[in-house]
PDB file of N, CA and C in Angstrom:
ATOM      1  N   UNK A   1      -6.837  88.796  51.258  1.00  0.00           N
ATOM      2  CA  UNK A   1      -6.378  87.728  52.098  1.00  0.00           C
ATOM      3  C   UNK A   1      -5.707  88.277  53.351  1.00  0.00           C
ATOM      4  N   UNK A   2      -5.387  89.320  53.469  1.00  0.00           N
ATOM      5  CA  UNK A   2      -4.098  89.933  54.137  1.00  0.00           C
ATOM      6  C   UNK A   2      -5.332  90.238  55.216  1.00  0.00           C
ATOM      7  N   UNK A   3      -6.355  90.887  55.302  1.00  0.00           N
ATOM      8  CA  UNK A   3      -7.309  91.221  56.091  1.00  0.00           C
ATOM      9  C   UNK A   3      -7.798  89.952  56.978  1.00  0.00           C
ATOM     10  N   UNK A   4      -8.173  89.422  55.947  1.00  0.00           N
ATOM     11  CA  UNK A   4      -8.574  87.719  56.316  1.00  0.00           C
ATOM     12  C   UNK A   4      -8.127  87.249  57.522  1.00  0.00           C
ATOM     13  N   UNK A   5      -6.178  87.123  56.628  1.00  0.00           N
ATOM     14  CA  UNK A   5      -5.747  86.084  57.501  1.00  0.00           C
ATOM     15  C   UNK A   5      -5.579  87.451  59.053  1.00  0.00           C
ATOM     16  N   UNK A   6      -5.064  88.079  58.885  1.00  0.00           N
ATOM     17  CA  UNK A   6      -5.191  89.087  60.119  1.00  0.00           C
ATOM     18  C   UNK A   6      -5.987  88.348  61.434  1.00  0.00           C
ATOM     19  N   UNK A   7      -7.634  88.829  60.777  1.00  0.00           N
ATOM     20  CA  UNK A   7      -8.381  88.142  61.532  1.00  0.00           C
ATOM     21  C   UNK A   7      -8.280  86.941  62.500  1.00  0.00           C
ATOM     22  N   UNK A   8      -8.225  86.015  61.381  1.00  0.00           N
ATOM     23  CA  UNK A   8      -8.164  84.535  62.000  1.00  0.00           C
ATOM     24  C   UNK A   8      -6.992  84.250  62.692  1.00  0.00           C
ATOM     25  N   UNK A   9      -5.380  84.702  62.678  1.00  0.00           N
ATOM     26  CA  UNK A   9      -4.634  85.070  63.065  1.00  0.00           C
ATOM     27  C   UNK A   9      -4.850  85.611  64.490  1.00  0.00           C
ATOM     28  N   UNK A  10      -5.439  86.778  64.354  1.00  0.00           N
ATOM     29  CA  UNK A  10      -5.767  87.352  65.951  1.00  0.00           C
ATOM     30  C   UNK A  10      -6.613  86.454  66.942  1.00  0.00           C
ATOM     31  N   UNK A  11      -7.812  86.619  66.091  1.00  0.00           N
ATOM     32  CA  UNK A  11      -9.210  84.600  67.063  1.00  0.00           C
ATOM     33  C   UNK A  11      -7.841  84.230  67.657  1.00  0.00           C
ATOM     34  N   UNK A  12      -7.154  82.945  66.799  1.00  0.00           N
ATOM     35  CA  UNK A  12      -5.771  82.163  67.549  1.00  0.00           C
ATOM     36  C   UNK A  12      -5.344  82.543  68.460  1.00  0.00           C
ATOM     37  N   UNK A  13      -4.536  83.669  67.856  1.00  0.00           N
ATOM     38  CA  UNK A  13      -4.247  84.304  69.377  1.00  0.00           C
ATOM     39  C   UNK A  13      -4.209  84.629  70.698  1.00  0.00           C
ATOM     40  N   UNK A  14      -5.958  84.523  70.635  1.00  0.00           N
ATOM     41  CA  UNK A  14      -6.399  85.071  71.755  1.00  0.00           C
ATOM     42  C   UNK A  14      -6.993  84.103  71.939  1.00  0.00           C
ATOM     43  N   UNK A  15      -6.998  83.162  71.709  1.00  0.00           N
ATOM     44  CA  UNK A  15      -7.510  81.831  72.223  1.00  0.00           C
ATOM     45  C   UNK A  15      -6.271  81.450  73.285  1.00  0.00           C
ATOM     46  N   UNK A  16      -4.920  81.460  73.001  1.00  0.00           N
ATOM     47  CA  UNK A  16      -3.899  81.038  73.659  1.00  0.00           C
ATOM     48  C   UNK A  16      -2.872  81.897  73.419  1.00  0.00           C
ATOM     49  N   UNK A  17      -2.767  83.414  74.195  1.00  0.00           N
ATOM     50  CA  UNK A  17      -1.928  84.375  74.363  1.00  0.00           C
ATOM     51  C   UNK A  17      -0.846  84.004  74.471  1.00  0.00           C
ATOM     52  N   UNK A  18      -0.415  82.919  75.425  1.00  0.00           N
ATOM     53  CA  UNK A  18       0.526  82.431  76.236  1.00  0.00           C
ATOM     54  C   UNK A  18       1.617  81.519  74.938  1.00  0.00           C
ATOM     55  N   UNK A  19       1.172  81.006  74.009  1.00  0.00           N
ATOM     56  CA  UNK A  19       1.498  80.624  72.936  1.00  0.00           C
ATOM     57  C   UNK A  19       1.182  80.633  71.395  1.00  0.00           C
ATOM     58  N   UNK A  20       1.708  81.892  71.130  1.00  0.00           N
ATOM     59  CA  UNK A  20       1.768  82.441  69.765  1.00  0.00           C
ATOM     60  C   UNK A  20       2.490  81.685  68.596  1.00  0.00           C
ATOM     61  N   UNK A  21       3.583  81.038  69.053  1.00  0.00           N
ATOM     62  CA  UNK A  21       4.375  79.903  68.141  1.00  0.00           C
ATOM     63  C   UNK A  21       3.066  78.930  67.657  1.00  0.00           C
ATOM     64  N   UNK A  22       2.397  78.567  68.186  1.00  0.00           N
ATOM     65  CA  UNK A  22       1.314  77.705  67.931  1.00  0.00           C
ATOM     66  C   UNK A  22       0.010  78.164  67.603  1.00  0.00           C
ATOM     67  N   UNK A  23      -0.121  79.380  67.637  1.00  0.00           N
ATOM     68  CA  UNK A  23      -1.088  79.721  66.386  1.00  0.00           C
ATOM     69  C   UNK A  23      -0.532  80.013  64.998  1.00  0.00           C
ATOM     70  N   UNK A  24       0.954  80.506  65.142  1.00  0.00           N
ATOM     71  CA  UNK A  24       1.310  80.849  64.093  1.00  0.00           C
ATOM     72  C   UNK A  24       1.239  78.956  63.455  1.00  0.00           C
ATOM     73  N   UNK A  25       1.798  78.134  63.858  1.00  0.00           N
ATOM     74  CA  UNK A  25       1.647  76.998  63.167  1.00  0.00           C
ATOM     75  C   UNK A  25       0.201  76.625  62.434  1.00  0.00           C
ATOM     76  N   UNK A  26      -0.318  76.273  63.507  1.00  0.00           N
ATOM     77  CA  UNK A  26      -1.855  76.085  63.594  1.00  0.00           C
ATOM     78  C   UNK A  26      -2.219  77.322  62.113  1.00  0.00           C
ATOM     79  N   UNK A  27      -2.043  78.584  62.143  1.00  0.00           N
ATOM     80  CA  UNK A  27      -2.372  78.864  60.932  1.00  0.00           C
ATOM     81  C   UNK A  27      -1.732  78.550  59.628  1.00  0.00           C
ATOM     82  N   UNK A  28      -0.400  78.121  59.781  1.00  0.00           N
ATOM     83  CA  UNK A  28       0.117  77.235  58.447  1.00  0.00           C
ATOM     84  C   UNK A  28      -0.734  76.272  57.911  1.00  0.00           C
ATOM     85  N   UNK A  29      -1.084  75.290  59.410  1.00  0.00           N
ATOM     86  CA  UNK A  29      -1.809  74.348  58.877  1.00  0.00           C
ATOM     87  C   UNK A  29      -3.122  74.676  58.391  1.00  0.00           C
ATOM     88  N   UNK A  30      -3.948  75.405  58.695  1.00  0.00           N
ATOM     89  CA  UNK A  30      -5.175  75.647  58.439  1.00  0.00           C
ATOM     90  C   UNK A  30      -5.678  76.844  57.581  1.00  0.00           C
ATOM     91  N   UNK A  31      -5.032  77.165  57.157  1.00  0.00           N
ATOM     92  CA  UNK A  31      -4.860  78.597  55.978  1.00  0.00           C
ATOM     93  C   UNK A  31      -4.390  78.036  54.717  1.00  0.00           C
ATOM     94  N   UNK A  32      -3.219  77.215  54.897  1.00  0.00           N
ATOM     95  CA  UNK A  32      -2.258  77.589  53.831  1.00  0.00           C
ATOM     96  C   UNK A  32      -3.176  77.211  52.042  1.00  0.00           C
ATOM     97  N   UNK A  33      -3.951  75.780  52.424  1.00  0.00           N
ATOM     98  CA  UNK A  33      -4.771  76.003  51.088  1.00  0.00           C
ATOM     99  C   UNK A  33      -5.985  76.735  50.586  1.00  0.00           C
ATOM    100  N   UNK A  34      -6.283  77.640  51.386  1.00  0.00           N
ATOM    101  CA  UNK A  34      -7.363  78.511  51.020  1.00  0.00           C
ATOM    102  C   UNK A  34      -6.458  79.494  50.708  1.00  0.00           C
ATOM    103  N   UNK A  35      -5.509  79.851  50.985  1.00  0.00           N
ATOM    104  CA  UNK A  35      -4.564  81.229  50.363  1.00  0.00           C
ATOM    105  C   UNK A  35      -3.714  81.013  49.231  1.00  0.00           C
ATOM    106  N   UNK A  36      -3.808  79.812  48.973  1.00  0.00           N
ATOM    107  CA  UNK A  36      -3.078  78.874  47.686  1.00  0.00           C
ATOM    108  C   UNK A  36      -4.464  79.025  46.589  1.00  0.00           C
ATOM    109  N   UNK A  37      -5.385  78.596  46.712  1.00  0.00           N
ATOM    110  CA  UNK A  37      -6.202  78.384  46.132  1.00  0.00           C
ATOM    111  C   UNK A  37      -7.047  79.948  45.645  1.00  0.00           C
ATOM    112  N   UNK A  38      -6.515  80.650  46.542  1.00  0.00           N
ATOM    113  CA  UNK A  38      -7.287  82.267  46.448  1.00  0.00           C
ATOM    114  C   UNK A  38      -6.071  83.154  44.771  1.00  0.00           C
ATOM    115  N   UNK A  39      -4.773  82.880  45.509  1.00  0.00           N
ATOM    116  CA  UNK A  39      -3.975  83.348  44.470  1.00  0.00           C
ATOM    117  C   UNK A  39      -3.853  82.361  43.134  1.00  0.00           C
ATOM    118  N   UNK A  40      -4.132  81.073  42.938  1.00  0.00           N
ATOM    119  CA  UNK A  40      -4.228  80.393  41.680  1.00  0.00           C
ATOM    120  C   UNK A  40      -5.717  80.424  41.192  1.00  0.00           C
ATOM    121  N   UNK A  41      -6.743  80.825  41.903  1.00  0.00           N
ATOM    122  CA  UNK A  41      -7.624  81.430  41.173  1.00  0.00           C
ATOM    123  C   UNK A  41      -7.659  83.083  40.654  1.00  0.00           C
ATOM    124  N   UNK A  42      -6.972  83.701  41.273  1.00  0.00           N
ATOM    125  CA  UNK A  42      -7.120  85.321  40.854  1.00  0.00           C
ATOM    126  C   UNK A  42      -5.944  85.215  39.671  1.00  0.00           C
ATOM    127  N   UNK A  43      -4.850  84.602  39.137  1.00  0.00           N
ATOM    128  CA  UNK A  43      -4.320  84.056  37.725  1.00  0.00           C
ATOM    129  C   UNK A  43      -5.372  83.637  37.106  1.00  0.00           C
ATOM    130  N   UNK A  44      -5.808  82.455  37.334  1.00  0.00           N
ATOM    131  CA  UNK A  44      -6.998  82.121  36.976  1.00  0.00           C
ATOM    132  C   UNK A  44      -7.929  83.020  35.223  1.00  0.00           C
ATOM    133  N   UNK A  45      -8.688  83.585  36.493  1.00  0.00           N
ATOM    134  CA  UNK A  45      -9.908  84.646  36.516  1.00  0.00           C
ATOM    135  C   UNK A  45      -9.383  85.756  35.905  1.00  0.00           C
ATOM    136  N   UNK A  46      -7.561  86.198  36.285  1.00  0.00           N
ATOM    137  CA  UNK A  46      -7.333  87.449  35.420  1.00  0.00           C
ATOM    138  C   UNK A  46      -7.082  86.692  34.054  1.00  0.00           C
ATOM    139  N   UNK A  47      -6.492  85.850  33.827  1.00  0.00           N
ATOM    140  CA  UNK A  47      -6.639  85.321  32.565  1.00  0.00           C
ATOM    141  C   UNK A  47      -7.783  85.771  31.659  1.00  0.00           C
ATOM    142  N   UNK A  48      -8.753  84.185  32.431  1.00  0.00           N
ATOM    143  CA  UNK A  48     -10.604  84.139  31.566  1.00  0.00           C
ATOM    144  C   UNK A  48     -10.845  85.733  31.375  1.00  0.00           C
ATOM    145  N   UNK A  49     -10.741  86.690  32.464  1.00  0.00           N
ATOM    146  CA  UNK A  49     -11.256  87.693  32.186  1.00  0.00           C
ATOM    147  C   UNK A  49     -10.939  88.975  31.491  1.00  0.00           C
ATOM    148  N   UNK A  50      -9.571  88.779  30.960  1.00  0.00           N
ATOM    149  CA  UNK A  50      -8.580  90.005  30.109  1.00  0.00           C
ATOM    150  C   UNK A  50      -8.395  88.904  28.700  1.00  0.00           C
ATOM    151  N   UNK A  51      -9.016  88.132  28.633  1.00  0.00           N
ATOM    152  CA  UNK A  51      -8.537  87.095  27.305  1.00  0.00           C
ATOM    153  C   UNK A  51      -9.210  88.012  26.153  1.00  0.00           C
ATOM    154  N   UNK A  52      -8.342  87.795  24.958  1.00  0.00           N
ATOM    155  CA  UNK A  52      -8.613  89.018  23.752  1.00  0.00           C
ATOM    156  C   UNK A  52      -8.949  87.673  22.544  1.00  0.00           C
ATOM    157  N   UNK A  53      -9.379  88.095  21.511  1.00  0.00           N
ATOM    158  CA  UNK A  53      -9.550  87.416  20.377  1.00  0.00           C
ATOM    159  C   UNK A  53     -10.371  86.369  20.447  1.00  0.00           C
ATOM    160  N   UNK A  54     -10.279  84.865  19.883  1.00  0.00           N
ATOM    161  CA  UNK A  54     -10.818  83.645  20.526  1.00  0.00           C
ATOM    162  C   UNK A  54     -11.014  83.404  21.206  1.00  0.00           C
ATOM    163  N   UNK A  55     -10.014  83.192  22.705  1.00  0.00           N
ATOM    164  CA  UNK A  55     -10.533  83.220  23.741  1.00  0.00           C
ATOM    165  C   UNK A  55     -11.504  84.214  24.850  1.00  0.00           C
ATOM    166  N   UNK A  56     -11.811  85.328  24.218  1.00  0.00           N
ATOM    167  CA  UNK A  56     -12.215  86.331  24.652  1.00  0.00           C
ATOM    168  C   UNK A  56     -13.893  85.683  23.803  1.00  0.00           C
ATOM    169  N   UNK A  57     -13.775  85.339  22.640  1.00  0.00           N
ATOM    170  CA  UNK A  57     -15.372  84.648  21.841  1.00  0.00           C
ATOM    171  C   UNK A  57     -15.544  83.676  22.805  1.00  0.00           C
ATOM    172  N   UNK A  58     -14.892  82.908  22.990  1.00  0.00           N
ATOM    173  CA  UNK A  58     -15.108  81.838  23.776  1.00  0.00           C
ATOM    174  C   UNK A  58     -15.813  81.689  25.085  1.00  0.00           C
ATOM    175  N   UNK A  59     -15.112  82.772  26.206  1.00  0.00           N
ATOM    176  CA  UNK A  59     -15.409  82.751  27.206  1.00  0.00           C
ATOM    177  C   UNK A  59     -16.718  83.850  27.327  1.00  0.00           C
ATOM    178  N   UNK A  60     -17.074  84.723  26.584  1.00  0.00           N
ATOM    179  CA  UNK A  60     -18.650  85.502  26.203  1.00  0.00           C
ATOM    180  C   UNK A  60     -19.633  84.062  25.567  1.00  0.00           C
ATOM    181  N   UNK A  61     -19.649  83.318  24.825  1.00  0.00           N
ATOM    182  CA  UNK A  61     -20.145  82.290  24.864  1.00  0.00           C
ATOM    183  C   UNK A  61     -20.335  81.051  25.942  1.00  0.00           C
ATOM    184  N   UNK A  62     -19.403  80.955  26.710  1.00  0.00           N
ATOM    185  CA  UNK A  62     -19.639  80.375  27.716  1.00  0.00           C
ATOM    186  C   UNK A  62     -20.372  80.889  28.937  1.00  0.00           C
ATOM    187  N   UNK A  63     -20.389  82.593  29.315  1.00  0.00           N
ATOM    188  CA  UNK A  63     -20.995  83.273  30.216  1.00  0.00           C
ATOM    189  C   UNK A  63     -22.149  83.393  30.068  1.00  0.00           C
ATOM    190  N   UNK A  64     -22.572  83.897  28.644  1.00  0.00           N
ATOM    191  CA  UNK A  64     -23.732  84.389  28.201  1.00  0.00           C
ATOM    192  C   UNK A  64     -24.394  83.618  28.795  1.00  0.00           C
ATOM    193  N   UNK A  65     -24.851  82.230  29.369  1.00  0.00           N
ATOM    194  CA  UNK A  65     -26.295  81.528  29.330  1.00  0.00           C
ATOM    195  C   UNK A  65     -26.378  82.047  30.793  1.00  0.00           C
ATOM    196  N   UNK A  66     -25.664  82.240  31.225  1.00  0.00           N
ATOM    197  CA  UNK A  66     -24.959  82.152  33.340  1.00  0.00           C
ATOM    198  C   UNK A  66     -25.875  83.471  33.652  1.00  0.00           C
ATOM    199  N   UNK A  67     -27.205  83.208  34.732  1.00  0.00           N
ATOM    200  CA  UNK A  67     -28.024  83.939  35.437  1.00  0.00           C
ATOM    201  C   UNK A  67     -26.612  84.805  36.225  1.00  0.00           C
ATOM    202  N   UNK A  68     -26.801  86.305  36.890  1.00  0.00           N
ATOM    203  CA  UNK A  68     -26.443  86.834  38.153  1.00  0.00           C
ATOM    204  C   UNK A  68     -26.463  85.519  39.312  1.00  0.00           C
ATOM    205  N   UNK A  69     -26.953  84.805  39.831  1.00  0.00           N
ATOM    206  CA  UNK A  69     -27.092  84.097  40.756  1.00  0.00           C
ATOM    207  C   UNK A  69     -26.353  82.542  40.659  1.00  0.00           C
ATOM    208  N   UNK A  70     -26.054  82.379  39.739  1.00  0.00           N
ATOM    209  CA  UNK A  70     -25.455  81.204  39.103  1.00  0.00           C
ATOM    210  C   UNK A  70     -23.659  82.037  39.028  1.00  0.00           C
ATOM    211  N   UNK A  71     -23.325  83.247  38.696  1.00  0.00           N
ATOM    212  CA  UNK A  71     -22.526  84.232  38.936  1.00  0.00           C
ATOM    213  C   UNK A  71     -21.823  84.143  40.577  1.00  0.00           C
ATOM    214  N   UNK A  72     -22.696  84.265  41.139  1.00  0.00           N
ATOM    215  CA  UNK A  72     -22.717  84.214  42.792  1.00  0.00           C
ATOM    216  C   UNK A  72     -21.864  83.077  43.290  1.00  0.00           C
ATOM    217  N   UNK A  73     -23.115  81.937  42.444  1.00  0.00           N
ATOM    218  CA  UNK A  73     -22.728  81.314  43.631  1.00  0.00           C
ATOM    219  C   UNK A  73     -21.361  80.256  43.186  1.00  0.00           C
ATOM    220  N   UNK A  74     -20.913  80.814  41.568  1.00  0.00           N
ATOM    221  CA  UNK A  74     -19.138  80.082  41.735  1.00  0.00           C
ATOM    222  C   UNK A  74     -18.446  80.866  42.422  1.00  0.00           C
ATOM    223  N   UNK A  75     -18.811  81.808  43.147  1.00  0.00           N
ATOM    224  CA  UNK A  75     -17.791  82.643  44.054  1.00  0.00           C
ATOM    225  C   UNK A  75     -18.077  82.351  45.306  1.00  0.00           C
ATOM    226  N   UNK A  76     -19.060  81.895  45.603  1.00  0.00           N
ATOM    227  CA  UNK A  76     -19.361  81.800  46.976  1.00  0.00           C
ATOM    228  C   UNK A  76     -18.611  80.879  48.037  1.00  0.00           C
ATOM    229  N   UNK A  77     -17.281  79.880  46.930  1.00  0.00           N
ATOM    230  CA  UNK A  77     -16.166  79.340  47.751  1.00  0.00           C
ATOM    231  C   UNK A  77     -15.832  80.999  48.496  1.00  0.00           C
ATOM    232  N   UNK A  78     -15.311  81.811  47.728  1.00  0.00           N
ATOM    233  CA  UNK A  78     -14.598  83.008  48.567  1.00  0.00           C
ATOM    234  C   UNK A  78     -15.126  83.752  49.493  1.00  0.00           C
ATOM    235  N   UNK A  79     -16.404  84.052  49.077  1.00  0.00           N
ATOM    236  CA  UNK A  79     -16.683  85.174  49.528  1.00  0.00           C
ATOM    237  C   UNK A  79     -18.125  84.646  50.568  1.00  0.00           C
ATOM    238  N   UNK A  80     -18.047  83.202  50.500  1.00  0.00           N
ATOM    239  CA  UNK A  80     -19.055  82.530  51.563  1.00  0.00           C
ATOM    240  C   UNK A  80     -18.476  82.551  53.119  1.00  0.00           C
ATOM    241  N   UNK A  81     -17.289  82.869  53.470  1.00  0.00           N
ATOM    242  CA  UNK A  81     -16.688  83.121  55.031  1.00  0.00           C
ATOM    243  C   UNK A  81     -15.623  82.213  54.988  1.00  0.00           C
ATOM    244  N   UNK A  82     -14.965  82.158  55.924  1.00  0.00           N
ATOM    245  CA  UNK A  82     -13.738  81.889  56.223  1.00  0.00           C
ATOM    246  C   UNK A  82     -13.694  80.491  56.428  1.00  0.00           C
TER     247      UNK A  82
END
């Protein structure tokens, strides 16, 4: 995220040098739930994915049917661009 927001952070910026207070806002507003949503999914996901015993049967039963591409594309909220 830290890279991310960097980025989009700088774009702002340099859209309106002259006022940095207002990108910094402007990125409150327009960030703040994709960086909310990035860290309550990586809890998430470390959960499903370190789960031991039952839930560890559970969630190999639930993956197992899931193509590579079906894999993809529940990630592709993240890793589809900004």
């Amino acid at each position: 995220m830290a890279i991310e927001d960097a980025v989009w952070l700088a774009d702002k910026a340099n859209e309106n040098p002259d006022d940095l207070p207002a990108a910094f806002r402007t990125y409150v507003q327009q960030r703040y739930l994709r960086t909310a949503r990035v860290q309550i999914m990586a809890r998430v996901y470390g959960e499903f994915y370190h789960a031991r015993g039952p839930a560890a049967e559970l969630r190999n039963q639930m993956l197992a049917p899931r193509t590579p591409e079906e894999a993809y594309d529940g990630m592709a909220w993240l890793y589809g661009g900004m």
